[in-house]
PDB file of N, CA and C in Angstrom:
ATOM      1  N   UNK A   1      34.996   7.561   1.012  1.00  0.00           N
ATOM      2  CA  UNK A   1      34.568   6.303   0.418  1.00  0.00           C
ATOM      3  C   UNK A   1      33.036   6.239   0.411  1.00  0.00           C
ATOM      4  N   UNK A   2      32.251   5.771  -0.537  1.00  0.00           N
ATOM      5  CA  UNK A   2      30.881   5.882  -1.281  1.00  0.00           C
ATOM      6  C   UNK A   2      30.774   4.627  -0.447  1.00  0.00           C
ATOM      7  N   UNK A   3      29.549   4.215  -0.568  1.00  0.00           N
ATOM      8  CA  UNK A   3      28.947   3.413   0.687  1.00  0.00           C
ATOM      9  C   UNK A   3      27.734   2.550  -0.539  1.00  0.00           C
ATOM     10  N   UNK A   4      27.361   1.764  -0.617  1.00  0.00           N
ATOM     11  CA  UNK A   4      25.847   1.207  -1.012  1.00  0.00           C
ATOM     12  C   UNK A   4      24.999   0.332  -0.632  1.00  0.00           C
ATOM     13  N   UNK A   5      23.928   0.844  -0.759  1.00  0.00           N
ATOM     14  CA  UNK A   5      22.889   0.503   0.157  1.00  0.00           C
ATOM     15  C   UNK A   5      22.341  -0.786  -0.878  1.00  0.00           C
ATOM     16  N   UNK A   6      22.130  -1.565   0.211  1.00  0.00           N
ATOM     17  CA  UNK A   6      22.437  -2.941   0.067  1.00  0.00           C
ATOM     18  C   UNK A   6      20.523  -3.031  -0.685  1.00  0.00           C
ATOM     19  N   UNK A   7      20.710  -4.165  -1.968  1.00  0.00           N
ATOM     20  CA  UNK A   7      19.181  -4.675  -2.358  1.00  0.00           C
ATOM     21  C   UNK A   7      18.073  -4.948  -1.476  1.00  0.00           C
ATOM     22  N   UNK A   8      18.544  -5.445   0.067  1.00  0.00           N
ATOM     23  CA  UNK A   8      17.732  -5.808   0.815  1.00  0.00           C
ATOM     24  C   UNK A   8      16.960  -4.357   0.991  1.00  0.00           C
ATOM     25  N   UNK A   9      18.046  -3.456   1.157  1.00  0.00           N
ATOM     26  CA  UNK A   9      17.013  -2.400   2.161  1.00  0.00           C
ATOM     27  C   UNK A   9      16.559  -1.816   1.325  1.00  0.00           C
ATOM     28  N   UNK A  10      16.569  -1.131   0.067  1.00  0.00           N
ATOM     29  CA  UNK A  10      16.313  -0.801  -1.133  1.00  0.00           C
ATOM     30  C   UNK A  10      14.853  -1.731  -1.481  1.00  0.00           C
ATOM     31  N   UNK A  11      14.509  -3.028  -1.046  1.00  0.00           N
ATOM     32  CA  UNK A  11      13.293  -3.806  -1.630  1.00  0.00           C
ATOM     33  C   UNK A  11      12.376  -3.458  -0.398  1.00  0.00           C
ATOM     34  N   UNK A  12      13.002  -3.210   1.035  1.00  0.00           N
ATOM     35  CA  UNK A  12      12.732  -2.407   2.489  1.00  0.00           C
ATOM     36  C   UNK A  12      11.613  -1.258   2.079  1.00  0.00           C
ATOM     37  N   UNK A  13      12.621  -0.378   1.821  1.00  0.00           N
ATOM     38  CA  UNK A  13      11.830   0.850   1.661  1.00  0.00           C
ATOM     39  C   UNK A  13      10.836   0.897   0.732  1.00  0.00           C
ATOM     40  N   UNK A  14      10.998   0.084  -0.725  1.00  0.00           N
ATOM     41  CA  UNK A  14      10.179  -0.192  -2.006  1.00  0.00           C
ATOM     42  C   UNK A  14       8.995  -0.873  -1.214  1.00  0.00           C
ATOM     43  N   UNK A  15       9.079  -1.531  -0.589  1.00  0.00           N
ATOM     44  CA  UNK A  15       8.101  -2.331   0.043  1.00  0.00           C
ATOM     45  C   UNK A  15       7.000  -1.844   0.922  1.00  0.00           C
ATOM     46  N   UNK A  16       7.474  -0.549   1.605  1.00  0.00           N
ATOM     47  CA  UNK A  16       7.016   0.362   2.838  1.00  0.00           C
ATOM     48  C   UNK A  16       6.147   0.931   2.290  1.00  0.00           C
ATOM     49  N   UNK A  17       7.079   1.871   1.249  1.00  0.00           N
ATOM     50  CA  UNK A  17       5.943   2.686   0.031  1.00  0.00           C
ATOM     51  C   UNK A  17       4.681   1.907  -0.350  1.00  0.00           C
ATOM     52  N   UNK A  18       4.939   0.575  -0.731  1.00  0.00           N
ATOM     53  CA  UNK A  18       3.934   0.293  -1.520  1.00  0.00           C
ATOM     54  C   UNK A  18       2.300   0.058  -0.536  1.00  0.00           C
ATOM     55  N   UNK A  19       3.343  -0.385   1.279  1.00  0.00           N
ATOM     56  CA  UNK A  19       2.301  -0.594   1.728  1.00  0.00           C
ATOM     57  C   UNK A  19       1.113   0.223   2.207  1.00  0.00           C
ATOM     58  N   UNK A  20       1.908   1.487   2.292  1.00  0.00           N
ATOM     59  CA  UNK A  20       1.314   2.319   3.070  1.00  0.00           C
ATOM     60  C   UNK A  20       0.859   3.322   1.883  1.00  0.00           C
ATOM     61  N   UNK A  21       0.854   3.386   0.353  1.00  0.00           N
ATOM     62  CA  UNK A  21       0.393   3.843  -0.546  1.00  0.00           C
ATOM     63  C   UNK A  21      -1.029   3.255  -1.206  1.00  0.00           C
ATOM     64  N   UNK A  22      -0.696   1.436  -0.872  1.00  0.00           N
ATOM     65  CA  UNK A  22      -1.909   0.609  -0.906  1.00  0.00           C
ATOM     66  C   UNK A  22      -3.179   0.859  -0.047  1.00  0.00           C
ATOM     67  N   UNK A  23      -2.853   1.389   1.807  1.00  0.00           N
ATOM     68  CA  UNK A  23      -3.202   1.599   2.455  1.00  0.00           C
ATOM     69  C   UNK A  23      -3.913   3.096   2.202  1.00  0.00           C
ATOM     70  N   UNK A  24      -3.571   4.293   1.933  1.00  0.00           N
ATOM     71  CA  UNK A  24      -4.213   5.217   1.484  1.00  0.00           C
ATOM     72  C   UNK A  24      -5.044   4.695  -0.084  1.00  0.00           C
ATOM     73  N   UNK A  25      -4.829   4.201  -0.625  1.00  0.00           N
ATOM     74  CA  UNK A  25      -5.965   4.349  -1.509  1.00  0.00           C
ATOM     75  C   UNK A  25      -6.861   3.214  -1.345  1.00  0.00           C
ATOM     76  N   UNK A  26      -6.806   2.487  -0.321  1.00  0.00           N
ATOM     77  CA  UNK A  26      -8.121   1.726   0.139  1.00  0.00           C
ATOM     78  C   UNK A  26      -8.881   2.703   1.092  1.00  0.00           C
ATOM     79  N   UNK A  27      -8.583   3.416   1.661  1.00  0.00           N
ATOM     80  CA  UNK A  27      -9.391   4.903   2.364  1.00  0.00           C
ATOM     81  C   UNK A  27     -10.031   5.672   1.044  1.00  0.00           C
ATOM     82  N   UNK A  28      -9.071   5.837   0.257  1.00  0.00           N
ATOM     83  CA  UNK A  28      -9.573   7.005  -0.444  1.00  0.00           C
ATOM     84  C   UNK A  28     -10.615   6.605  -0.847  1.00  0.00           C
ATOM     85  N   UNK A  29     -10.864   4.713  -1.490  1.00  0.00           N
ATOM     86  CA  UNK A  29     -12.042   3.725  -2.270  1.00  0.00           C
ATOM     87  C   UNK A  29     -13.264   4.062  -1.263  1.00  0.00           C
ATOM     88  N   UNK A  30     -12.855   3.746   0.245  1.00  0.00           N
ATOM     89  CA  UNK A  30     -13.885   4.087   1.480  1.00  0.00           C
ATOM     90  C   UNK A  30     -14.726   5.767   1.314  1.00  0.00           C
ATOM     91  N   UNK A  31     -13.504   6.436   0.998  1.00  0.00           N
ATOM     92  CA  UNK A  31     -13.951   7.748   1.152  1.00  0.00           C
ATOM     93  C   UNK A  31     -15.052   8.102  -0.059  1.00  0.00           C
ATOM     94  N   UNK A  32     -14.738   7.704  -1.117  1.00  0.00           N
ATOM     95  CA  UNK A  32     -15.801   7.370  -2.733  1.00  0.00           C
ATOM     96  C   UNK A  32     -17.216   6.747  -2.201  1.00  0.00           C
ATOM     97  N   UNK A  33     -17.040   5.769  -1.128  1.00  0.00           N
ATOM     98  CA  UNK A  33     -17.900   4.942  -0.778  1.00  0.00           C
ATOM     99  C   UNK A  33     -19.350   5.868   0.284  1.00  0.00           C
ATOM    100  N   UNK A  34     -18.422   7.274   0.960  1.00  0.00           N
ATOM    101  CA  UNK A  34     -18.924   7.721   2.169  1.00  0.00           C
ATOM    102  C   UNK A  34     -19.365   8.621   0.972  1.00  0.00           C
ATOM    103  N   UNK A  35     -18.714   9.540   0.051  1.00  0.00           N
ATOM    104  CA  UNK A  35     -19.773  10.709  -0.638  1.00  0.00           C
ATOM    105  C   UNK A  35     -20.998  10.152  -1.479  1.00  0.00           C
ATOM    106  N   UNK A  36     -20.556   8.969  -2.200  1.00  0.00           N
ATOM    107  CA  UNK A  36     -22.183   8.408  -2.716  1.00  0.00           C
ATOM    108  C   UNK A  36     -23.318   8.400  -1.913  1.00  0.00           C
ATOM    109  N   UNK A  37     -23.062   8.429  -0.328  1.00  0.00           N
ATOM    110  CA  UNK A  37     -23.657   7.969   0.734  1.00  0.00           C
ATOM    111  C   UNK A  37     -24.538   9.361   1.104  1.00  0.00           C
ATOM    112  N   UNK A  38     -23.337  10.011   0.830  1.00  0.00           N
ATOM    113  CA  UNK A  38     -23.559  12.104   1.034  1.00  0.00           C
ATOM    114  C   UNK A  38     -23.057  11.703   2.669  1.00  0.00           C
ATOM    115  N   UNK A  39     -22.448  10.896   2.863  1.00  0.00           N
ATOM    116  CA  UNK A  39     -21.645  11.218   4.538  1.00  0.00           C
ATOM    117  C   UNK A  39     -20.394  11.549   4.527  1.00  0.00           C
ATOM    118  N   UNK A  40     -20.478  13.512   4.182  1.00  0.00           N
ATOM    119  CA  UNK A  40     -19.256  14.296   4.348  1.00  0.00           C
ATOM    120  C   UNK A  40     -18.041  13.813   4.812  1.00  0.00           C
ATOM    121  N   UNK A  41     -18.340  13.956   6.546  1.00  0.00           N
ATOM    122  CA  UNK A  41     -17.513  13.918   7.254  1.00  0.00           C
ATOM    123  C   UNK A  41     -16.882  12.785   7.517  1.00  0.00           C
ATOM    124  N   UNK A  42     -17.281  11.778   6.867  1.00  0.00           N
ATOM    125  CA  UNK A  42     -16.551  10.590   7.287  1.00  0.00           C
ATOM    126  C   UNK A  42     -15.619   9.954   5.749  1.00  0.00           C
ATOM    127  N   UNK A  43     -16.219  11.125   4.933  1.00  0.00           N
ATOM    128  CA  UNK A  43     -15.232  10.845   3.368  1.00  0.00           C
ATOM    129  C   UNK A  43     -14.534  12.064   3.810  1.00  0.00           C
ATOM    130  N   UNK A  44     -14.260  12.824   4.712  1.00  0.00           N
ATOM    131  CA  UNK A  44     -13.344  13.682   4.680  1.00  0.00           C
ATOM    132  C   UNK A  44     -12.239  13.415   5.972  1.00  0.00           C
ATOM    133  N   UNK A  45     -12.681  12.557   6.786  1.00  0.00           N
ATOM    134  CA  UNK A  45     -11.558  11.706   7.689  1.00  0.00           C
ATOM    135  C   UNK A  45     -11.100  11.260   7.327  1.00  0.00           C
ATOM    136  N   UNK A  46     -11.980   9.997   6.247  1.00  0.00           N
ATOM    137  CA  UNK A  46     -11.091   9.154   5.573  1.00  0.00           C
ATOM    138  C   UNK A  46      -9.788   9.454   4.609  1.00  0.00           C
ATOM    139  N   UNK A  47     -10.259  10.692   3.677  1.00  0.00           N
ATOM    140  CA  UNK A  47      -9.080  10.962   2.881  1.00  0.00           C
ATOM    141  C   UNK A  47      -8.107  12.102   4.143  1.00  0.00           C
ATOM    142  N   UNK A  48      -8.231  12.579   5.110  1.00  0.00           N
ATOM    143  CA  UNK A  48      -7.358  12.865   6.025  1.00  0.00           C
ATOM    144  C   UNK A  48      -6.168  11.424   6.595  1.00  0.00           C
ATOM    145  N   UNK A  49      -7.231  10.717   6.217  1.00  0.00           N
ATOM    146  CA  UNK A  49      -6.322   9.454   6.849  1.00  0.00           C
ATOM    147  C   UNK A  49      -4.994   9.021   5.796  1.00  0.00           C
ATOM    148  N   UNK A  50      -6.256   9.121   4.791  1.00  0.00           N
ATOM    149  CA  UNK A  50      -5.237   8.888   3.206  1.00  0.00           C
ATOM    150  C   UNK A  50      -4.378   9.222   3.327  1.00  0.00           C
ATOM    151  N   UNK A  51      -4.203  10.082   3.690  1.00  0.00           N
ATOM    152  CA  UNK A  51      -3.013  11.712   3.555  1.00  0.00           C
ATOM    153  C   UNK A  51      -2.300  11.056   4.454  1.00  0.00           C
ATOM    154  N   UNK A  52      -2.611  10.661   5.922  1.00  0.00           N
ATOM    155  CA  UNK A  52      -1.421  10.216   7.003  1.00  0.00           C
ATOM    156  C   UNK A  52      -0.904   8.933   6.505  1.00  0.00           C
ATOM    157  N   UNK A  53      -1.199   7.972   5.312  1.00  0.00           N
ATOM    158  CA  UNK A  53      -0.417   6.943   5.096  1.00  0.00           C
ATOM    159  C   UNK A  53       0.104   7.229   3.786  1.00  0.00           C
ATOM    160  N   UNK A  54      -0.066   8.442   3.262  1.00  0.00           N
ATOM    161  CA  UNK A  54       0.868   8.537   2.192  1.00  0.00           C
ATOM    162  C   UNK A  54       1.891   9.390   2.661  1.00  0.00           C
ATOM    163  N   UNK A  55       1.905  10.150   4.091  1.00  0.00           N
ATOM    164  CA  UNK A  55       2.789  10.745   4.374  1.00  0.00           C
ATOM    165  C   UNK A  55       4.023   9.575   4.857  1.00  0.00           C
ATOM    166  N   UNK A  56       3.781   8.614   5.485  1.00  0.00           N
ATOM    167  CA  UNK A  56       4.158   7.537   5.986  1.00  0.00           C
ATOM    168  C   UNK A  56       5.061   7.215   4.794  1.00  0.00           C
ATOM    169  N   UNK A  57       4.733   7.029   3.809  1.00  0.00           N
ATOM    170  CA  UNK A  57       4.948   6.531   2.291  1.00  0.00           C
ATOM    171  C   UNK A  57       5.940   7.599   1.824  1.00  0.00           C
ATOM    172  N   UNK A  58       5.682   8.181   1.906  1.00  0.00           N
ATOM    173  CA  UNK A  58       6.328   9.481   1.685  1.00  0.00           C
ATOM    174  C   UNK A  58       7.661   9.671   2.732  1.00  0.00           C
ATOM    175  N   UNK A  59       7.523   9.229   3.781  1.00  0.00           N
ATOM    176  CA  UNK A  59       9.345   9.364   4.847  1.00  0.00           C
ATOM    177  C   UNK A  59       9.694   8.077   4.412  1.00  0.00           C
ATOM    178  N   UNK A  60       9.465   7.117   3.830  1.00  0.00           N
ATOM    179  CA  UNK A  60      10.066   6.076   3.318  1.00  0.00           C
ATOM    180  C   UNK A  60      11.044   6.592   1.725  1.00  0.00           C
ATOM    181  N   UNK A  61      10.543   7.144   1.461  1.00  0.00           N
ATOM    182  CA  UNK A  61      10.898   7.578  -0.203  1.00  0.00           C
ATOM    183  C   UNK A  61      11.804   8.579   0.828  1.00  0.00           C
ATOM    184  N   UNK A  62      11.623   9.318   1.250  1.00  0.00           N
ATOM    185  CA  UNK A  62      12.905  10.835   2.164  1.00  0.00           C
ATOM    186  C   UNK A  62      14.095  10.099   2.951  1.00  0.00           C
ATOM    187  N   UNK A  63      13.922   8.832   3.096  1.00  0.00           N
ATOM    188  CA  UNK A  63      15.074   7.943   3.729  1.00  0.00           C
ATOM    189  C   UNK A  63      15.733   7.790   2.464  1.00  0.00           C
ATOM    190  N   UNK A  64      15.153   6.990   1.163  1.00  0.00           N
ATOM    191  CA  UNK A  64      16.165   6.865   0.001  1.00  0.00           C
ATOM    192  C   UNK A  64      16.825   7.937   0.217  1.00  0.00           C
ATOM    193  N   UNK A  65      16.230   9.163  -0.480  1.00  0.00           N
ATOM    194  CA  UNK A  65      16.692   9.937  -1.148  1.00  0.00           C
ATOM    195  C   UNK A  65      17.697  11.173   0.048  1.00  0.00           C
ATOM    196  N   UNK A  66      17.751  10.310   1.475  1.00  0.00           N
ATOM    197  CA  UNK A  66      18.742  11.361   2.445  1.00  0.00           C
ATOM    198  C   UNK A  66      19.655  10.284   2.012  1.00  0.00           C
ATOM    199  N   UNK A  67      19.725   9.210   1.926  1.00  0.00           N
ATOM    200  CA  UNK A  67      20.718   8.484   1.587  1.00  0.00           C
ATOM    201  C   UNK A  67      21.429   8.748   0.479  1.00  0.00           C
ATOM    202  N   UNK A  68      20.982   9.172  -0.784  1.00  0.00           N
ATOM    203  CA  UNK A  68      21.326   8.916  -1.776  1.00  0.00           C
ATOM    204  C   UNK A  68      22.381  10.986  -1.812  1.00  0.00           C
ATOM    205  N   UNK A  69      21.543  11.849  -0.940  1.00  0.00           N
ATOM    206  CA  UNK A  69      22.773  12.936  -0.645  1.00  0.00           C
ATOM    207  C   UNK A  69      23.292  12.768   0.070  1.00  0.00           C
ATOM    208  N   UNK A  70      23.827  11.839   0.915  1.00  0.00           N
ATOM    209  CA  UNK A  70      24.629  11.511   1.776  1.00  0.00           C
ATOM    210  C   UNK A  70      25.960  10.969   1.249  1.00  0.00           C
ATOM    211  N   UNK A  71      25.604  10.529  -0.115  1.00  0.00           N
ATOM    212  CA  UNK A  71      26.662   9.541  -1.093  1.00  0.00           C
ATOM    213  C   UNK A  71      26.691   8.659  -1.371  1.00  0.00           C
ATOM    214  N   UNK A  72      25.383   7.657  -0.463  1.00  0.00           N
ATOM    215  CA  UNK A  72      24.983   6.604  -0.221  1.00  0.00           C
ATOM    216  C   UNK A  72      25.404   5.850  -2.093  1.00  0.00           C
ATOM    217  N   UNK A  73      25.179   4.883  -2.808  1.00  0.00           N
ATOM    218  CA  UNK A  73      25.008   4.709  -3.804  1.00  0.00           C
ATOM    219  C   UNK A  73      23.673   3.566  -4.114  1.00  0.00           C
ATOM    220  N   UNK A  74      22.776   3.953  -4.887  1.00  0.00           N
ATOM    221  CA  UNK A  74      21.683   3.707  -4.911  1.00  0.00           C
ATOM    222  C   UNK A  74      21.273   2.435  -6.305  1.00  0.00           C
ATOM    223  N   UNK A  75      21.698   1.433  -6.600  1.00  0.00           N
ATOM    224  CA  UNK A  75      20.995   0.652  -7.840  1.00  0.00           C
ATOM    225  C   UNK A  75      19.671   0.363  -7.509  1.00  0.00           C
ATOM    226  N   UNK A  76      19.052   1.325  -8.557  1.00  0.00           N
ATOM    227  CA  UNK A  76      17.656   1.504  -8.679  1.00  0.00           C
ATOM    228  C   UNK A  76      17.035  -0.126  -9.521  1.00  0.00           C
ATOM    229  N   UNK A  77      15.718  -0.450  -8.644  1.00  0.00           N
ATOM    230  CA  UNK A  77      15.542  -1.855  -8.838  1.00  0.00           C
ATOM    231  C   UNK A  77      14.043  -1.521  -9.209  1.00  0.00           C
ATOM    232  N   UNK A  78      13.746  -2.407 -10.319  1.00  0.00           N
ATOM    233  CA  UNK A  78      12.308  -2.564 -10.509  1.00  0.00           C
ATOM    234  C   UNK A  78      11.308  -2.219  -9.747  1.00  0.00           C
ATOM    235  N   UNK A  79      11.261  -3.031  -8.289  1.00  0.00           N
ATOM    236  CA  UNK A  79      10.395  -2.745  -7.409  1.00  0.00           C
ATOM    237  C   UNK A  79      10.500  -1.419  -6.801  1.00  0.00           C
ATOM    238  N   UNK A  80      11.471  -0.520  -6.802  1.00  0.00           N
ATOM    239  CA  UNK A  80      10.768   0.859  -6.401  1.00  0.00           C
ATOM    240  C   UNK A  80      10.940   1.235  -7.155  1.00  0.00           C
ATOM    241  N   UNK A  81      10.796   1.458  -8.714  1.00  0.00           N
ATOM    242  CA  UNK A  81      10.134   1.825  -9.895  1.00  0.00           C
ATOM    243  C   UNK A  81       8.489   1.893  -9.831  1.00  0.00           C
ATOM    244  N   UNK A  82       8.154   0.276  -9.387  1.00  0.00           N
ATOM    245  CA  UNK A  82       6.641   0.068  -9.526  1.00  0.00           C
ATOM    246  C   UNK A  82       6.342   0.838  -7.925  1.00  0.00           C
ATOM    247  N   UNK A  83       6.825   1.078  -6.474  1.00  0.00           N
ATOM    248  CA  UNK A  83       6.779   2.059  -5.906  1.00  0.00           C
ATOM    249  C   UNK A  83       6.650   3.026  -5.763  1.00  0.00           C
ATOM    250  N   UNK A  84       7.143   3.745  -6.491  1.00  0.00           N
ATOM    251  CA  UNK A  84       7.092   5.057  -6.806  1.00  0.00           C
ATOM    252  C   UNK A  84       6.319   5.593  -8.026  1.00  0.00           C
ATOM    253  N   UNK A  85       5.624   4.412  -8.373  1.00  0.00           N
ATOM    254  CA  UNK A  85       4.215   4.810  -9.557  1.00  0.00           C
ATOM    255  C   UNK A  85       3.294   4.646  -8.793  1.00  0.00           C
ATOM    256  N   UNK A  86       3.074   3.798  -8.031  1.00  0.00           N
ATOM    257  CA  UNK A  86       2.053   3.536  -6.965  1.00  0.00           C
ATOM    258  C   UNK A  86       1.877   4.862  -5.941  1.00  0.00           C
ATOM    259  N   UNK A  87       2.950   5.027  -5.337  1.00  0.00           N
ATOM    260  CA  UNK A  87       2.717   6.848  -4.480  1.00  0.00           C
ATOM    261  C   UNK A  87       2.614   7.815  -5.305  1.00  0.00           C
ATOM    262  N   UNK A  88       2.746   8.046  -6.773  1.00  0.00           N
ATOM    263  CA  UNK A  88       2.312   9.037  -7.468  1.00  0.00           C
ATOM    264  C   UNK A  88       0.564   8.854  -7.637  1.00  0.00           C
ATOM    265  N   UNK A  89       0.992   7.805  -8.486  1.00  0.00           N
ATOM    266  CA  UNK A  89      -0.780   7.246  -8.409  1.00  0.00           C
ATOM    267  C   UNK A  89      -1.516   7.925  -7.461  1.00  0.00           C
ATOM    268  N   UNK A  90      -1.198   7.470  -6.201  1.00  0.00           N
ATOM    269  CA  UNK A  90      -1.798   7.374  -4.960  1.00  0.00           C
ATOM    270  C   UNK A  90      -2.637   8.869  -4.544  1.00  0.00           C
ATOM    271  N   UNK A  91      -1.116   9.533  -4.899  1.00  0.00           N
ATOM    272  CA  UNK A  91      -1.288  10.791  -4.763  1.00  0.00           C
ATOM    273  C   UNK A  91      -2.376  11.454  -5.376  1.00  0.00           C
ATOM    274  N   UNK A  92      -1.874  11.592  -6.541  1.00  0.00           N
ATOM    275  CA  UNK A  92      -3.123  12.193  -7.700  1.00  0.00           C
ATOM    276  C   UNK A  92      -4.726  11.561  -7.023  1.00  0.00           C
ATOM    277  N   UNK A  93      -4.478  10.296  -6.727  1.00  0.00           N
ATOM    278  CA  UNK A  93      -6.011   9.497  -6.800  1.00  0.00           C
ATOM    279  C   UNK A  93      -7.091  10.611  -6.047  1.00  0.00           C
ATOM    280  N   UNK A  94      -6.160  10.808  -4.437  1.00  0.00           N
ATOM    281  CA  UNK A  94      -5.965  11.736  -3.664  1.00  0.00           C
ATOM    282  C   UNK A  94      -6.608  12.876  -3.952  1.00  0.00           C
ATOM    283  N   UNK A  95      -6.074  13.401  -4.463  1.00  0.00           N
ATOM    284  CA  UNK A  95      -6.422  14.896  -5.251  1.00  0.00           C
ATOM    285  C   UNK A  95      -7.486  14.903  -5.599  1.00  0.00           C
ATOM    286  N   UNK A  96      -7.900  14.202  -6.826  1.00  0.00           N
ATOM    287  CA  UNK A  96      -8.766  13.776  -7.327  1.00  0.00           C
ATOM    288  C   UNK A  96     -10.179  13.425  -6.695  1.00  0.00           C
ATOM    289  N   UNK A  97     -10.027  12.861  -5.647  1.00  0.00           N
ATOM    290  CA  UNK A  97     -10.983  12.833  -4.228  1.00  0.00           C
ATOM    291  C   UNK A  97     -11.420  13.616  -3.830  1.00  0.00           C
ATOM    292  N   UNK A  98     -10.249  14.518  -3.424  1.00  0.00           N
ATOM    293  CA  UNK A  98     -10.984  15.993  -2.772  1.00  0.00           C
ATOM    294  C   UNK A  98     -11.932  16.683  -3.372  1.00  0.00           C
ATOM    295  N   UNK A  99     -11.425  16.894  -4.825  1.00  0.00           N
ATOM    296  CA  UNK A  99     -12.213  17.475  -5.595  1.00  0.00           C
ATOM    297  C   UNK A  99     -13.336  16.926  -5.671  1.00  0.00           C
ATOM    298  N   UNK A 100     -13.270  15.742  -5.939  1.00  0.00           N
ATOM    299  CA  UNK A 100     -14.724  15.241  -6.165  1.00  0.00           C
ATOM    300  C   UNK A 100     -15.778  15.363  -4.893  1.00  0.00           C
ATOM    301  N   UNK A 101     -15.078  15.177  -3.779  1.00  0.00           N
ATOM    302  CA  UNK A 101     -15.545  15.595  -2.717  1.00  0.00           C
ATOM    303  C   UNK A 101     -16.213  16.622  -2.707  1.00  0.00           C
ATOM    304  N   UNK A 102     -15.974  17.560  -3.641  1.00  0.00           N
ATOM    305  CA  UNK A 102     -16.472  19.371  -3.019  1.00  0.00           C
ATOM    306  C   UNK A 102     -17.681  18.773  -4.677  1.00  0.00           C
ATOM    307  N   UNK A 103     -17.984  18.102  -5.595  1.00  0.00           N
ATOM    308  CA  UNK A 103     -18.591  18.472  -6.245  1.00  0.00           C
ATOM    309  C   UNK A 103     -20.008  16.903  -5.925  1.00  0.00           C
ATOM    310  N   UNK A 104     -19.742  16.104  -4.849  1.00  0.00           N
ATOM    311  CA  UNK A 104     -20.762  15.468  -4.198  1.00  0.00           C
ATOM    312  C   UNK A 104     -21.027  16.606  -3.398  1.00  0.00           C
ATOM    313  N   UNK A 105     -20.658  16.770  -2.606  1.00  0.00           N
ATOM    314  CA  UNK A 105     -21.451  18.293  -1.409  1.00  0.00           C
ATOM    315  C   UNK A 105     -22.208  19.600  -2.148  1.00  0.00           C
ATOM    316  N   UNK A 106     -21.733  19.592  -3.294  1.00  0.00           N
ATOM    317  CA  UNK A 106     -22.472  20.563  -4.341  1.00  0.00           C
ATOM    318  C   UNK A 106     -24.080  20.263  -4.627  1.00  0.00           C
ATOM    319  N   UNK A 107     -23.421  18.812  -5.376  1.00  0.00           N
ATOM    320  CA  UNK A 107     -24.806  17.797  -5.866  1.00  0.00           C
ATOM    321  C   UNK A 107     -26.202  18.204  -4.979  1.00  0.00           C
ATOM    322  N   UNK A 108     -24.905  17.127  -4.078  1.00  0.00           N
ATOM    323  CA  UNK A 108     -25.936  17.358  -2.362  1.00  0.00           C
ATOM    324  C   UNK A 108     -27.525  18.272  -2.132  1.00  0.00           C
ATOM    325  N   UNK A 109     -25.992  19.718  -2.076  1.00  0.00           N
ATOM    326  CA  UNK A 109     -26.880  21.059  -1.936  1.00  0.00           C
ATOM    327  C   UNK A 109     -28.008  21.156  -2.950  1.00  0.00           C
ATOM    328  N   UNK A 110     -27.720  20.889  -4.067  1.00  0.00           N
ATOM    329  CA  UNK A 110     -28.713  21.473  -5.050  1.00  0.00           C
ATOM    330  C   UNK A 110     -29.380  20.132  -5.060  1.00  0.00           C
ATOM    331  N   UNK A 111     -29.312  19.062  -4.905  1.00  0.00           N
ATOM    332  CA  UNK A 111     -30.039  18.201  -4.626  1.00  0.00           C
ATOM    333  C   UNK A 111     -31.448  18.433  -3.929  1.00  0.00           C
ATOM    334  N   UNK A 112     -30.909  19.198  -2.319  1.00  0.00           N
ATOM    335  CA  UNK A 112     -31.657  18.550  -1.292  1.00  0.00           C
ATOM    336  C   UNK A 112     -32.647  20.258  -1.682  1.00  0.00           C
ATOM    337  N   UNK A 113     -32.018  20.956  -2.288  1.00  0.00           N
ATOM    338  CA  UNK A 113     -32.929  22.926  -2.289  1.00  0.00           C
ATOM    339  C   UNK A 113     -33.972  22.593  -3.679  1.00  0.00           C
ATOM    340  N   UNK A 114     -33.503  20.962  -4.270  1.00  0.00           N
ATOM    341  CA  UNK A 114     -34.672  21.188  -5.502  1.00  0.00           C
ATOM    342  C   UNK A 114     -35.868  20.345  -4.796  1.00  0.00           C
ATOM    343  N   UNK A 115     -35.526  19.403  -4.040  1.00  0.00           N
ATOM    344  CA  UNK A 115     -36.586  18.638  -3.479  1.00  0.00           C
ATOM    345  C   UNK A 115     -37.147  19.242  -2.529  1.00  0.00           C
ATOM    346  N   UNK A 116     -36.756  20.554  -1.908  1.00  0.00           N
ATOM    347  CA  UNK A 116     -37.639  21.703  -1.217  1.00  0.00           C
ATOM    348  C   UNK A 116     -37.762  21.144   0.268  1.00  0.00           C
TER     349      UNK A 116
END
């Protein structure tokens, strides 16, 4: 017998994601904030941190989806629709950071070797 997981916990987990996806990309905004600054290491904690609340975000979404091979039955609801655009988002934003990260530390360099 198939089992379903009730709207409450389903708006639960939608909810978790969103917080802890919200939560990494207010680091990542911090971390944007630390390379304008040229303070490496503290835009590179920060998006380390990123990373630990999208992982967070991320065992919330691995609970659905152990549920959902378990047999669980899943009616997919708006709000983790807009969830799960938000941790993609999040993700990419992420990415996107790093990189930019390595091309402020570039700047940086050739910055600080033209001013001698």
């Amino acid at each position: 017998m198939n089992k379903e997981m009730s709207s409450e916990d389903i708006q639960l987990i939608a909810f978790n994601i969103i917080l802890y996806s919200g939560n990494a990309k207010t680091k990542i905004h911090e971390a944007f904030k630390a390379m304008r600054q040229a303070d490496f290491i503290a835009a590179n904690q920060l998006l380390d941190e990123a990373n630990k609340e999208i992982l967070q975000a991320h065992h919330s979404q691995t609970e659905l989806l152990q549920n959902y091979a378990n047999g669980t039955k899943i009616t997919m609801e708006i709000i983790m629709v807009h969830a799960q655009d938000h941790l993609m988002t999040t993700m990419s934003f992420r990415e996107m950071a790093i990189e930019m990260l390595h091309l402020y530390e570039k700047h940086h360099e050739l910055e600080t070797t033209l001013k001698g």
